[in-house]
PDB file of N, CA and C in Angstrom:
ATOM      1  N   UNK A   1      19.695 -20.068  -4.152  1.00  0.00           N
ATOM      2  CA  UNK A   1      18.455 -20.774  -3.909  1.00  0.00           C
ATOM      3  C   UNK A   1      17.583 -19.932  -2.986  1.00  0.00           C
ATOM      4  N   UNK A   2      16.128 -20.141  -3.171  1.00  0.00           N
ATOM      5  CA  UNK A   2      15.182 -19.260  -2.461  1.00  0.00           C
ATOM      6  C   UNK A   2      14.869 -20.513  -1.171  1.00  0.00           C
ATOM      7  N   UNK A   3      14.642 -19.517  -0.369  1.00  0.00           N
ATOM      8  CA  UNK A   3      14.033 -20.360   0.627  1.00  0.00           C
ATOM      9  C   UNK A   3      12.478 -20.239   0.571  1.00  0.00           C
ATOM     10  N   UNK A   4      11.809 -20.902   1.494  1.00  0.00           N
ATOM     11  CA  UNK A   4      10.213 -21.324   1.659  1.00  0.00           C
ATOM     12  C   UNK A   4       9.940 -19.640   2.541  1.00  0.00           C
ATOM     13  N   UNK A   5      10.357 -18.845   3.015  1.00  0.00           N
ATOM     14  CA  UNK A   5      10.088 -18.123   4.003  1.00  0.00           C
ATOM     15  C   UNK A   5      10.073 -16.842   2.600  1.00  0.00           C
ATOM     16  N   UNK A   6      11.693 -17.177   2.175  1.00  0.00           N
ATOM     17  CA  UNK A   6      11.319 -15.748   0.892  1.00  0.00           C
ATOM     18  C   UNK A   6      10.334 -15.914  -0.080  1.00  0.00           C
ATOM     19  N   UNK A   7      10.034 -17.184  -0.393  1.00  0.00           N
ATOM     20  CA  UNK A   7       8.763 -17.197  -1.605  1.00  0.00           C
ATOM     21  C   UNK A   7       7.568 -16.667  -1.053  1.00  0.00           C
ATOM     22  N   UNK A   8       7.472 -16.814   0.189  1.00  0.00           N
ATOM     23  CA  UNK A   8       6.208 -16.574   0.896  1.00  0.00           C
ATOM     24  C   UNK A   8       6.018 -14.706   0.378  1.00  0.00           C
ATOM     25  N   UNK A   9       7.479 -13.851   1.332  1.00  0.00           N
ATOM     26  CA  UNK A   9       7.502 -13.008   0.712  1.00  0.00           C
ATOM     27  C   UNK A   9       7.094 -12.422  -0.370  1.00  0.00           C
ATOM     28  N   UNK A  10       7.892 -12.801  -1.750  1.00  0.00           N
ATOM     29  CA  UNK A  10       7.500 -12.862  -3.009  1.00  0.00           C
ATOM     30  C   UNK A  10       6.030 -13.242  -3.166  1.00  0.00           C
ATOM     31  N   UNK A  11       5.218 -14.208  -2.449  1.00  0.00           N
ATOM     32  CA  UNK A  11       3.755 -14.085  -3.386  1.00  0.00           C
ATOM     33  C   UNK A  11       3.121 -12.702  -2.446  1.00  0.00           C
ATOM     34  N   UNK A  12       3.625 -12.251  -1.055  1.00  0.00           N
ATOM     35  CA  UNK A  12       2.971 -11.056  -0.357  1.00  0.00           C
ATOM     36  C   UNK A  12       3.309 -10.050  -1.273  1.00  0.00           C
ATOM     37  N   UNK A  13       4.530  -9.742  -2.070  1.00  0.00           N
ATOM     38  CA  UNK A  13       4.830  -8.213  -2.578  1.00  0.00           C
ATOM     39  C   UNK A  13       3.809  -8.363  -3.742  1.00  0.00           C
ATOM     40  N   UNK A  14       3.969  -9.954  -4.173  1.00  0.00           N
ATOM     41  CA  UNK A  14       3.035  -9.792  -5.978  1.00  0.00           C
ATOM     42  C   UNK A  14       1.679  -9.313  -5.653  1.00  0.00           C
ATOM     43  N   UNK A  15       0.952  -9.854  -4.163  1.00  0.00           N
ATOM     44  CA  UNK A  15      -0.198  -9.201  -3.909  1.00  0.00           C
ATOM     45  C   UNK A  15      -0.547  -7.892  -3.743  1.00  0.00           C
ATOM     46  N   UNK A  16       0.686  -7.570  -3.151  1.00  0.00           N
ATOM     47  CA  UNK A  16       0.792  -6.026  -3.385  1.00  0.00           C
ATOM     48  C   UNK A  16       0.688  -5.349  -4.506  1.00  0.00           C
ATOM     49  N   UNK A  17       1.521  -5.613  -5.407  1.00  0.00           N
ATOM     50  CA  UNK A  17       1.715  -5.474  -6.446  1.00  0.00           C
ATOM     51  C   UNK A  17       0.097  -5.103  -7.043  1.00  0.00           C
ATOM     52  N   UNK A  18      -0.375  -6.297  -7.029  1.00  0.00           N
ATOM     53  CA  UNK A  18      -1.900  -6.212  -7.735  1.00  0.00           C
ATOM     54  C   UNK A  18      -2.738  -5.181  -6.853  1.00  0.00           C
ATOM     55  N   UNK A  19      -2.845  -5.019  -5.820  1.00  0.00           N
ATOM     56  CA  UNK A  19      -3.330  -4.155  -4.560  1.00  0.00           C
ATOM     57  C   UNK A  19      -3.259  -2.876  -5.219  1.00  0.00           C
ATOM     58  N   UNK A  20      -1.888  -2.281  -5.355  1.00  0.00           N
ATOM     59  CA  UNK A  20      -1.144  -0.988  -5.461  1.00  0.00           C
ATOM     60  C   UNK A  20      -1.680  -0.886  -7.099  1.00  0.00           C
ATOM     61  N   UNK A  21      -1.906  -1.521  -8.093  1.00  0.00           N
ATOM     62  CA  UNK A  21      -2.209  -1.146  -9.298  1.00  0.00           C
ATOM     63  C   UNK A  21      -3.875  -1.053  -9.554  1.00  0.00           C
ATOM     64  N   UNK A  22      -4.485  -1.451  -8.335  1.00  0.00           N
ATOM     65  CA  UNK A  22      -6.045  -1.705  -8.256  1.00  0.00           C
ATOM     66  C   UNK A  22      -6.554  -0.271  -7.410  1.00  0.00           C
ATOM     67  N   UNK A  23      -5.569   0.481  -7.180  1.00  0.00           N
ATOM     68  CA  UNK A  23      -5.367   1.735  -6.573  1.00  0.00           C
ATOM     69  C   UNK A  23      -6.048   1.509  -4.905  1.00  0.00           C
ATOM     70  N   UNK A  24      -5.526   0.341  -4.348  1.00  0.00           N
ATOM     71  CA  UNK A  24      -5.911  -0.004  -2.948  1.00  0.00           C
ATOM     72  C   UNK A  24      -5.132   0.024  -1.980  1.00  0.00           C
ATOM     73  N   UNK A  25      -4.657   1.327  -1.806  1.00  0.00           N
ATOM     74  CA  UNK A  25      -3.118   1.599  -1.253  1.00  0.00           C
ATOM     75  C   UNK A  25      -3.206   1.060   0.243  1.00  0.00           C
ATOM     76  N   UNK A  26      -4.125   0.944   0.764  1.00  0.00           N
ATOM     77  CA  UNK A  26      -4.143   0.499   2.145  1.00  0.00           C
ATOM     78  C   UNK A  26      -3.994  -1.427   2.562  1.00  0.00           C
ATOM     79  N   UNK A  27      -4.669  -1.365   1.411  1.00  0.00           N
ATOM     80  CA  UNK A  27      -4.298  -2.993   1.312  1.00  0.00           C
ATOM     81  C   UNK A  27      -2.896  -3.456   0.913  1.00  0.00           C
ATOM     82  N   UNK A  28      -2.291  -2.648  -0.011  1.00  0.00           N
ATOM     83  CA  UNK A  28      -1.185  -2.759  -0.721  1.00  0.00           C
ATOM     84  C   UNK A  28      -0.213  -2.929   0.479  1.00  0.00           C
ATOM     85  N   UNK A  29      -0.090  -1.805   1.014  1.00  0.00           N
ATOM     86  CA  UNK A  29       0.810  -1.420   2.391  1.00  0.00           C
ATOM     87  C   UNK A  29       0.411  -2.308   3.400  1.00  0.00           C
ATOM     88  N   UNK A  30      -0.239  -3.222   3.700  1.00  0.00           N
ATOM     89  CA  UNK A  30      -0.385  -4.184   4.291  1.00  0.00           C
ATOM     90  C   UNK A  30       0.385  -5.658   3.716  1.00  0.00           C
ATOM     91  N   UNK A  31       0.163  -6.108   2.583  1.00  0.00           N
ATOM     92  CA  UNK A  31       0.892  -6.854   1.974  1.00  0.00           C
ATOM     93  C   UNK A  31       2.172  -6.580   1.618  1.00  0.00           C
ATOM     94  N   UNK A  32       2.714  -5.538   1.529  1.00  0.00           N
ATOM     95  CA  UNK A  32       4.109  -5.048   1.676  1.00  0.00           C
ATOM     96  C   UNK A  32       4.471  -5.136   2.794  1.00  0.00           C
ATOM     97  N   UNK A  33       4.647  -4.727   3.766  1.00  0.00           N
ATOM     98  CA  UNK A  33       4.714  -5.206   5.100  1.00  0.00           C
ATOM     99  C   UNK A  33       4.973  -6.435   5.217  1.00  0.00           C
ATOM    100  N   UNK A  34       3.895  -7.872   5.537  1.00  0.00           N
ATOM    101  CA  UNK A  34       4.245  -8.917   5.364  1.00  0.00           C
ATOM    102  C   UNK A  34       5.273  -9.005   4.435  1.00  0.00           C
ATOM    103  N   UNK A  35       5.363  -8.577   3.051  1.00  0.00           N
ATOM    104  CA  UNK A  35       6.549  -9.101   2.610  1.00  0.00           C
ATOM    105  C   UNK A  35       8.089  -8.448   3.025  1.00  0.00           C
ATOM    106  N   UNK A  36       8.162  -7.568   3.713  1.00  0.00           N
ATOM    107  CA  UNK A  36       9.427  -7.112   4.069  1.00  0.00           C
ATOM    108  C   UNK A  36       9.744  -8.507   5.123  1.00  0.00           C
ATOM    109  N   UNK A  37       8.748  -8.117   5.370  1.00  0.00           N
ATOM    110  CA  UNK A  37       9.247  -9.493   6.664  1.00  0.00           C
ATOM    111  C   UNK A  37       9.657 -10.479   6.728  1.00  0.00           C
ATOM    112  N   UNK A  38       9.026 -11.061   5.870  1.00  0.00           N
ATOM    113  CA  UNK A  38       8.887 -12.753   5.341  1.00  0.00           C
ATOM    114  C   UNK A  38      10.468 -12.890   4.490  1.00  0.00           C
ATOM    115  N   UNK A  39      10.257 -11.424   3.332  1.00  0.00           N
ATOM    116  CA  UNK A  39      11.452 -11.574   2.422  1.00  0.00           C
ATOM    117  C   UNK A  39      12.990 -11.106   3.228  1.00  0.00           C
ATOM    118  N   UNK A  40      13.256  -9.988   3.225  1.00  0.00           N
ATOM    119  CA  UNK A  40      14.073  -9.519   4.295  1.00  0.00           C
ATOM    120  C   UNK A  40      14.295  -8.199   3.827  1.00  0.00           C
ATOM    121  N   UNK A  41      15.477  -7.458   3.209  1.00  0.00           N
ATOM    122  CA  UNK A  41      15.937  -6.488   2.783  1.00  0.00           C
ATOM    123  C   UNK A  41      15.444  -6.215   1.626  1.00  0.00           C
ATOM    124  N   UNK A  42      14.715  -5.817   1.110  1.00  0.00           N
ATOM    125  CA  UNK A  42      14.933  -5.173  -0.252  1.00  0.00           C
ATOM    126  C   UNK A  42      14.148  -4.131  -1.106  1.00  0.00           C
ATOM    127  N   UNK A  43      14.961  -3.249  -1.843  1.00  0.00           N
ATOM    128  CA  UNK A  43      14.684  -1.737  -2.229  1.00  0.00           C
ATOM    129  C   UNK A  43      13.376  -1.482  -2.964  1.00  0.00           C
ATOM    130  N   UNK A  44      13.760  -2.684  -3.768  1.00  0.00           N
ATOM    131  CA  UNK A  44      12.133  -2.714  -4.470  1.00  0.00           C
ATOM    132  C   UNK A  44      10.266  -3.092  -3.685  1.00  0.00           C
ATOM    133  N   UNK A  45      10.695  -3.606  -2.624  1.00  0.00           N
ATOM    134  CA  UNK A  45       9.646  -3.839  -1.812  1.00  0.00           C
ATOM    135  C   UNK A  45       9.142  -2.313  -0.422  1.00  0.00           C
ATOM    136  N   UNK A  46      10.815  -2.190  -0.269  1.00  0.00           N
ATOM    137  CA  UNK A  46      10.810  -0.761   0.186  1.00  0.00           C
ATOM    138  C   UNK A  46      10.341   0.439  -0.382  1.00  0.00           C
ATOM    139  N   UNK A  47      10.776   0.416  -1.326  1.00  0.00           N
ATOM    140  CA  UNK A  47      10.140   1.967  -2.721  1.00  0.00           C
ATOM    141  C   UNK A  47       8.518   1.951  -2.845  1.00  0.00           C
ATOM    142  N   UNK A  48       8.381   0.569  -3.373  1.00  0.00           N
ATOM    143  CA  UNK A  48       6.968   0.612  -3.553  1.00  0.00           C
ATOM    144  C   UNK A  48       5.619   0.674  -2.952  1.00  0.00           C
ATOM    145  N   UNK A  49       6.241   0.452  -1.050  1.00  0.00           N
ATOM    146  CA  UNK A  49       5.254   0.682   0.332  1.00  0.00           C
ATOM    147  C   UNK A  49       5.672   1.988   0.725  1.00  0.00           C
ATOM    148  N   UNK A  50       7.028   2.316   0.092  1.00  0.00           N
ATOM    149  CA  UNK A  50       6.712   3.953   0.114  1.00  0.00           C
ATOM    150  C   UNK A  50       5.974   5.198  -0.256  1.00  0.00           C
ATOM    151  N   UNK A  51       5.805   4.536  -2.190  1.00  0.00           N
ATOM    152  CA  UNK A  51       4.937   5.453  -2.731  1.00  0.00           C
ATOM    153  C   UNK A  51       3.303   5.115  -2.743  1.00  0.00           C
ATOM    154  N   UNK A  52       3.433   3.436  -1.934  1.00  0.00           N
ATOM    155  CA  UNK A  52       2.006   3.254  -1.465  1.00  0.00           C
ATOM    156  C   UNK A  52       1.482   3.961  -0.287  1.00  0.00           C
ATOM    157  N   UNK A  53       2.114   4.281   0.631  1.00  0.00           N
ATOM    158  CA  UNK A  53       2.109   4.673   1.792  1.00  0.00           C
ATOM    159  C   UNK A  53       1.851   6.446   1.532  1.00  0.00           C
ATOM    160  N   UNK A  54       2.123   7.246   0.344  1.00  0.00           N
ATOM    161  CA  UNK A  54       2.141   8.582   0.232  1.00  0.00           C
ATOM    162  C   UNK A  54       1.343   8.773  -0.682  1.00  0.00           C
ATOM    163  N   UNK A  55       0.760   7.715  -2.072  1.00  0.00           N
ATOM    164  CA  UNK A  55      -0.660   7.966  -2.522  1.00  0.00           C
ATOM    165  C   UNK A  55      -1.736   7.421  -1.901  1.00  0.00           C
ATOM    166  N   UNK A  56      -1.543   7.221  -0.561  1.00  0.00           N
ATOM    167  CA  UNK A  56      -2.604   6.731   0.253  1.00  0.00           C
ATOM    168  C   UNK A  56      -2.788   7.877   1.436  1.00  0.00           C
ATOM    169  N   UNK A  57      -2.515   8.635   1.601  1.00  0.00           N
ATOM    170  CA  UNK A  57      -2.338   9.760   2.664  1.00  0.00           C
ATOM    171  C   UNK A  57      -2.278  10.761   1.809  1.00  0.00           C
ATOM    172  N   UNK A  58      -2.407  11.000   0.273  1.00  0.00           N
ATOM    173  CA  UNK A  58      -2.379  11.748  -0.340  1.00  0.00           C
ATOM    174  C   UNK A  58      -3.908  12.000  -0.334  1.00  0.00           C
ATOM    175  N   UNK A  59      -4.457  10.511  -1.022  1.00  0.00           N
ATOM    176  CA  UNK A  59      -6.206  10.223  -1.233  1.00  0.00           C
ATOM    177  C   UNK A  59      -6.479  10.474  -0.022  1.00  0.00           C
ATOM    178  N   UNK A  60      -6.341  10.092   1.178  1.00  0.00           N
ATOM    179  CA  UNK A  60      -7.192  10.711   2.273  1.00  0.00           C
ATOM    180  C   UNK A  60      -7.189  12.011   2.646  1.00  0.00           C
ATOM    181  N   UNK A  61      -5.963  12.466   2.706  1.00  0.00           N
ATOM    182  CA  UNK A  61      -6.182  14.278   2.463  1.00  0.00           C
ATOM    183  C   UNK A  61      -7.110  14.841   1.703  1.00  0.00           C
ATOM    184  N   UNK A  62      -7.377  14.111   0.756  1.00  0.00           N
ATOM    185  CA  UNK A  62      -8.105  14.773  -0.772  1.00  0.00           C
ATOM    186  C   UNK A  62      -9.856  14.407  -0.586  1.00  0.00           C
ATOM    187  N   UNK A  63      -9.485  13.287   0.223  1.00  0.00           N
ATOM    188  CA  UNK A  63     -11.083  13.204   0.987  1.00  0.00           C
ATOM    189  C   UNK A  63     -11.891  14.081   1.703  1.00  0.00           C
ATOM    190  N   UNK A  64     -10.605  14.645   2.986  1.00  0.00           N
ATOM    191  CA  UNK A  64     -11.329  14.890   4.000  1.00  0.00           C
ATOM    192  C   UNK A  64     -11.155  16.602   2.973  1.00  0.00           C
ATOM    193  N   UNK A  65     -10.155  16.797   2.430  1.00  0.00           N
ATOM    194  CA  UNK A  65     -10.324  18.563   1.855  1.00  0.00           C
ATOM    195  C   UNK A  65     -12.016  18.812   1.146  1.00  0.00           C
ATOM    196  N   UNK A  66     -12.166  17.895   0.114  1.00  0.00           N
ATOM    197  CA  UNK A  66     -12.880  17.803  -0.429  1.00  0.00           C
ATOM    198  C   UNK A  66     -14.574  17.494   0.713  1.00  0.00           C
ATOM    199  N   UNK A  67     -14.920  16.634   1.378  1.00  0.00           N
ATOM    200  CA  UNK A  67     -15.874  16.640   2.272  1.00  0.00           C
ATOM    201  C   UNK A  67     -15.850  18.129   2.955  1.00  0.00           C
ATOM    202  N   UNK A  68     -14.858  19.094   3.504  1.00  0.00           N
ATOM    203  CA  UNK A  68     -15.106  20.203   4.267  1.00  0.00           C
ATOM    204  C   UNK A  68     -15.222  20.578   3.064  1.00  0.00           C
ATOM    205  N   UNK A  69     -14.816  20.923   2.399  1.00  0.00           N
ATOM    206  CA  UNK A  69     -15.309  22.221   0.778  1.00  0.00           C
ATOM    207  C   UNK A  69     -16.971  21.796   0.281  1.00  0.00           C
ATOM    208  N   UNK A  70     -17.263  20.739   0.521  1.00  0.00           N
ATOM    209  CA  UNK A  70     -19.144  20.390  -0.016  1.00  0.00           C
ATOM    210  C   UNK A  70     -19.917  21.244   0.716  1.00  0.00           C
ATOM    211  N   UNK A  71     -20.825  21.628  -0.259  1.00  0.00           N
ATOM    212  CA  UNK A  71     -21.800  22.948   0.664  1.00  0.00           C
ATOM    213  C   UNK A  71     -22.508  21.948   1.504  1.00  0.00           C
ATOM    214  N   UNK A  72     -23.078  22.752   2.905  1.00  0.00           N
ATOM    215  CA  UNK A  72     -23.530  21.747   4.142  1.00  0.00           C
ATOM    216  C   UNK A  72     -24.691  21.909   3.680  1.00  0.00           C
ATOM    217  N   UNK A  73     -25.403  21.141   4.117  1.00  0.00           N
ATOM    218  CA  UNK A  73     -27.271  20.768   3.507  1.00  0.00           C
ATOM    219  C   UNK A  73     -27.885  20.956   4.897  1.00  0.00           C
ATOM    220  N   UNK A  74     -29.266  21.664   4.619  1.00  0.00           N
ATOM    221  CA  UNK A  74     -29.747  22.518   5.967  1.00  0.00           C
ATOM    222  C   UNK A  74     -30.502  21.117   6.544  1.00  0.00           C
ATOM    223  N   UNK A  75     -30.469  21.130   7.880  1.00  0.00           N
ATOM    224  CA  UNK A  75     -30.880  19.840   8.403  1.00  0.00           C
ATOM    225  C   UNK A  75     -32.817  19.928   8.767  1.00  0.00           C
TER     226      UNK A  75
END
């Protein structure tokens, strides 16, 4: 039987879920979070704030590379 504390969990990872496929990795990893918490242990909630957590620090690398590589515009 689920308890009221793990469902809570479960609707935080599904938000994630939708977060992480909407390519909103920062939001995602926020709702993962809450759900580790809420839910308790588990691999699949772990894996997936992992590879949220590294295509999100991937995209910001790719930001800031990309902003220094734009030619500067004379002021």
């Amino acid at each position: 039987m689920i308890t009221l504390r793990e469902l809570c969990g479960l609707q935080y990872f599904n938000e994630g879920v939708i977060a992480f496929n909407n390519r909103n990795y920062e939001n995602s990893i926020s709702l993962l979070s809450k759900a580790q918490a809420l839910y308790g242990k588990s691999d699949r909630i772990a894996k997936l704030k992992e590879v949220a957590t590294s295509l999100h620090n991937n995209t910001a690398l790719a930001a800031r590379v990309a902003m220094e590589a734009a030619p500067k515009t004379a002021e």
